[in-house]
N, C-alpha and C. Protein backbone atom coordinates (compact mmCIF):
# COMPACT_ATOMS: atom_id res chain seq x y z
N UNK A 1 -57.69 -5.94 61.14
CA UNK A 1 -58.65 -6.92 60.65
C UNK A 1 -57.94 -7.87 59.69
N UNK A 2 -58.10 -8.71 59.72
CA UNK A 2 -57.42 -10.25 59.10
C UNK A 2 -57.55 -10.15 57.37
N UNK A 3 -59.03 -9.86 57.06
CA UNK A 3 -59.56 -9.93 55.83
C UNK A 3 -58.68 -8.15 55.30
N UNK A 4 -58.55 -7.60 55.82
CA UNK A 4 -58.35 -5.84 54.60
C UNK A 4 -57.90 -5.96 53.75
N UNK A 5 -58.20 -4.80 53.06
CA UNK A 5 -57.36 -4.72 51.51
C UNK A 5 -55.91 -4.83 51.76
N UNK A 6 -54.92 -4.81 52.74
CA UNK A 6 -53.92 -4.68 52.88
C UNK A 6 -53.16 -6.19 53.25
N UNK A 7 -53.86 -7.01 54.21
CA UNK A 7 -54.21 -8.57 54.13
C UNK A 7 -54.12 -8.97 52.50
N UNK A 8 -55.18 -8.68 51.88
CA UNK A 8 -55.76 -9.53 50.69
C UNK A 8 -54.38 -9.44 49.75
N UNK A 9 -53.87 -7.84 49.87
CA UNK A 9 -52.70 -7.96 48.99
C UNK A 9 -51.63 -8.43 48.68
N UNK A 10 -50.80 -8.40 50.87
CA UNK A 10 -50.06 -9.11 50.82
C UNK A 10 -50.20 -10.84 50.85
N UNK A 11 -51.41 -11.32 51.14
CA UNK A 11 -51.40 -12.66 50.85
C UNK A 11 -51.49 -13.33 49.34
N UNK A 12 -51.67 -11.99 48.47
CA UNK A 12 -51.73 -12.49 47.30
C UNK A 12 -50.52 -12.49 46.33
N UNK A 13 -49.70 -11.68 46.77
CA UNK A 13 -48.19 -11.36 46.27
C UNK A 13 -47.09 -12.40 46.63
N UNK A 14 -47.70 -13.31 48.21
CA UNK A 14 -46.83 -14.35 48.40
C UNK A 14 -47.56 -15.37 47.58
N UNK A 15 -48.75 -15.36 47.66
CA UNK A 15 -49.02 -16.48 46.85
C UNK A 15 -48.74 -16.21 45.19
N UNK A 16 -48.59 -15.46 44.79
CA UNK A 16 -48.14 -15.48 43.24
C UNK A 16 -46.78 -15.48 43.14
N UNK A 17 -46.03 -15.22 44.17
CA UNK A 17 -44.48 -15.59 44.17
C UNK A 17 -44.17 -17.24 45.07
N UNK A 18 -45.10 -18.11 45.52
CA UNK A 18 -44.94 -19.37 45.95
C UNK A 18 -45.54 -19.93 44.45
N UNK A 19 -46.63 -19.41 43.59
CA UNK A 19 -46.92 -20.04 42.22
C UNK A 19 -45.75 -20.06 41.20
N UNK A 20 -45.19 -19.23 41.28
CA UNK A 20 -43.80 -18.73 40.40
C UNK A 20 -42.85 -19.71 40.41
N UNK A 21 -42.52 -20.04 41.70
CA UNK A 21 -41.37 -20.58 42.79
C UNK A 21 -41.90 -22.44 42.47
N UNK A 22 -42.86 -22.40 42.43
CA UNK A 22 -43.49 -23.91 42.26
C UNK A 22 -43.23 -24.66 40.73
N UNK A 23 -43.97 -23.66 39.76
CA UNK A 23 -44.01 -23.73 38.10
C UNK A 23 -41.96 -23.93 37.76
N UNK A 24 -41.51 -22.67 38.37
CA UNK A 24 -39.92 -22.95 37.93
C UNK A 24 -39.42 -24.33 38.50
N UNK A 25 -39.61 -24.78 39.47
CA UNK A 25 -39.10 -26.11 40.73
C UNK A 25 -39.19 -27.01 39.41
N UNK A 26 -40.53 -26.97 39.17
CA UNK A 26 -40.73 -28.37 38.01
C UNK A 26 -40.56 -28.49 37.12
N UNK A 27 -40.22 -27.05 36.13
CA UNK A 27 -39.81 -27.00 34.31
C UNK A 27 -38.53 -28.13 33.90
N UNK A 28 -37.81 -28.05 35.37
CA UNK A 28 -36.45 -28.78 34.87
C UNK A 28 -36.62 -30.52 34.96
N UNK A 29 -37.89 -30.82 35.54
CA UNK A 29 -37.82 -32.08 35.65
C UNK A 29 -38.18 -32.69 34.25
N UNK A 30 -37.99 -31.90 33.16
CA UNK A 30 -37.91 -32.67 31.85
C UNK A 30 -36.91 -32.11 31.21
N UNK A 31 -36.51 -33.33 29.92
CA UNK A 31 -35.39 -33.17 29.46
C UNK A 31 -35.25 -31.85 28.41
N UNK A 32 -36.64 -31.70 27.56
CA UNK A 32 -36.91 -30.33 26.84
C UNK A 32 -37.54 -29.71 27.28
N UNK A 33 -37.91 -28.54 26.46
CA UNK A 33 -38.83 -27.69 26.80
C UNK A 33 -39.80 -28.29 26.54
N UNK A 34 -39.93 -29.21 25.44
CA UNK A 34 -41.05 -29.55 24.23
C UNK A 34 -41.95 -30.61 25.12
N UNK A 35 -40.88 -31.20 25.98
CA UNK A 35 -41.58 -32.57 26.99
C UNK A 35 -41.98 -32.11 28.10
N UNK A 36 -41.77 -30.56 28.82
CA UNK A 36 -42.27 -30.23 29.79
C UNK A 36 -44.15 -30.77 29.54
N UNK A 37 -44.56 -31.54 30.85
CA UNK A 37 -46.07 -31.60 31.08
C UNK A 37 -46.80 -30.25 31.55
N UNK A 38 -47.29 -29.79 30.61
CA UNK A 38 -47.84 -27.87 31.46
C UNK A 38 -48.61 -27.81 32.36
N UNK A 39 -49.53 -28.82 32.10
CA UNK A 39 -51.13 -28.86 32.93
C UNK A 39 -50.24 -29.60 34.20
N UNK A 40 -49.68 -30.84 34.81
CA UNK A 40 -48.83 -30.91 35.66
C UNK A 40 -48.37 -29.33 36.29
N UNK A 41 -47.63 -28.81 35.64
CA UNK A 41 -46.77 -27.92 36.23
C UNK A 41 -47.81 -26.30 36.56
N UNK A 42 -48.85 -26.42 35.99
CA UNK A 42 -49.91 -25.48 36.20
C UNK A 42 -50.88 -26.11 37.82
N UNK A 43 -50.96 -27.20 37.51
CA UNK A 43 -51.77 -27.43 38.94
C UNK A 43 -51.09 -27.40 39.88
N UNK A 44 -49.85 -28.13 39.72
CA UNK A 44 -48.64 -28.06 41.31
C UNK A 44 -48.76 -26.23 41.85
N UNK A 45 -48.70 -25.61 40.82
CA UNK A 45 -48.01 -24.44 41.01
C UNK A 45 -49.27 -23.51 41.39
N UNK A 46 -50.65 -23.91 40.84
CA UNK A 46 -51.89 -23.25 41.77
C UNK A 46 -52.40 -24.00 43.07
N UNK A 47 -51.72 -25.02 43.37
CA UNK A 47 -51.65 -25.79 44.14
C UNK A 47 -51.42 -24.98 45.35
N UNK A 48 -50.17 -25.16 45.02
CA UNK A 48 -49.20 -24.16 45.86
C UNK A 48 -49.43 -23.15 46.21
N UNK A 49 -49.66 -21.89 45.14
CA UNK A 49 -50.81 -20.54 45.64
C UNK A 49 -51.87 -21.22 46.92
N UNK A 50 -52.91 -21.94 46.27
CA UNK A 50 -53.82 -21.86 47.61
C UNK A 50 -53.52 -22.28 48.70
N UNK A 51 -52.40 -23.34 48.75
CA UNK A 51 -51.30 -23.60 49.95
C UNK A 51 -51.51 -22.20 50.91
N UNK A 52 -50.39 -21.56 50.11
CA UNK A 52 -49.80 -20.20 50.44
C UNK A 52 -51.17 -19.29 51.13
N UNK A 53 -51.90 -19.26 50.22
CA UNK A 53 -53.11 -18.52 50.85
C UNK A 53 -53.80 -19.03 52.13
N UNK A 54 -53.32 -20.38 52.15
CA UNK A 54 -54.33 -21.16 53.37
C UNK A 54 -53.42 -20.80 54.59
N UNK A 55 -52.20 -20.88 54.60
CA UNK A 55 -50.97 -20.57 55.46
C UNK A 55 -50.87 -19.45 55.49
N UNK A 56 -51.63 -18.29 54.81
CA UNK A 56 -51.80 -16.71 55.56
C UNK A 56 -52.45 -16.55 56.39
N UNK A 57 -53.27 -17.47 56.39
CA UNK A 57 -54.26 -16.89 57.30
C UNK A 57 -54.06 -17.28 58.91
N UNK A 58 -53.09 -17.99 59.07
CA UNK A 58 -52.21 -17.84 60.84
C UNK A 58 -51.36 -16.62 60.56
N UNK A 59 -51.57 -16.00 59.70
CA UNK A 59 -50.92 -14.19 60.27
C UNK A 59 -49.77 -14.40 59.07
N UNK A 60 -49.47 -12.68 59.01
CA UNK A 60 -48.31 -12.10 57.43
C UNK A 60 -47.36 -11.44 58.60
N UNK A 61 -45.85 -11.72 58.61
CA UNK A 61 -44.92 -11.26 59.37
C UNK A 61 -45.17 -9.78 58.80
N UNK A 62 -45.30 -9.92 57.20
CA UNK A 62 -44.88 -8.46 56.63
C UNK A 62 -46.63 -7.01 57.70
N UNK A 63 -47.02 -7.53 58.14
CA UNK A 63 -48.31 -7.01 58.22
C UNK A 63 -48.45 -6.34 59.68
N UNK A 64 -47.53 -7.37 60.58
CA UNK A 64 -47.10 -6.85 62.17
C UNK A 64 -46.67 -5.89 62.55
């Protein structure tokens, strides 16, 4: 079944490691830490999670 607890988990572990993967991509596009934009780098990067989540649902290699 598409939806199981076993689905939900692994689609949620890629998506918190594509959020991870997103937030780091963009920290460097400023010159400090102090000038990083957060809210920018917070939406790209939940962005990205629901990306990830929307692109599970044509199937998890890990799940086959």
């Amino acid at each position: 079944m598409i939806f199981s607890k076993q689905w939900w988990r692994a689609a949620l572990i890629r998506a918190l490691k594509t959020v991870a993967q997103a937030a780091v991509g963009l920290i460097p596009a400023a010159a400090t830490i102090t000038e990083v934009d957060w809210l920018t780098v917070a939406g790209c990067a939940l962005l990205a999670g629901l990306v990830s989540l929307l692109t599970s649902l044509a199937g998890l290699p890990e799940l086959d």
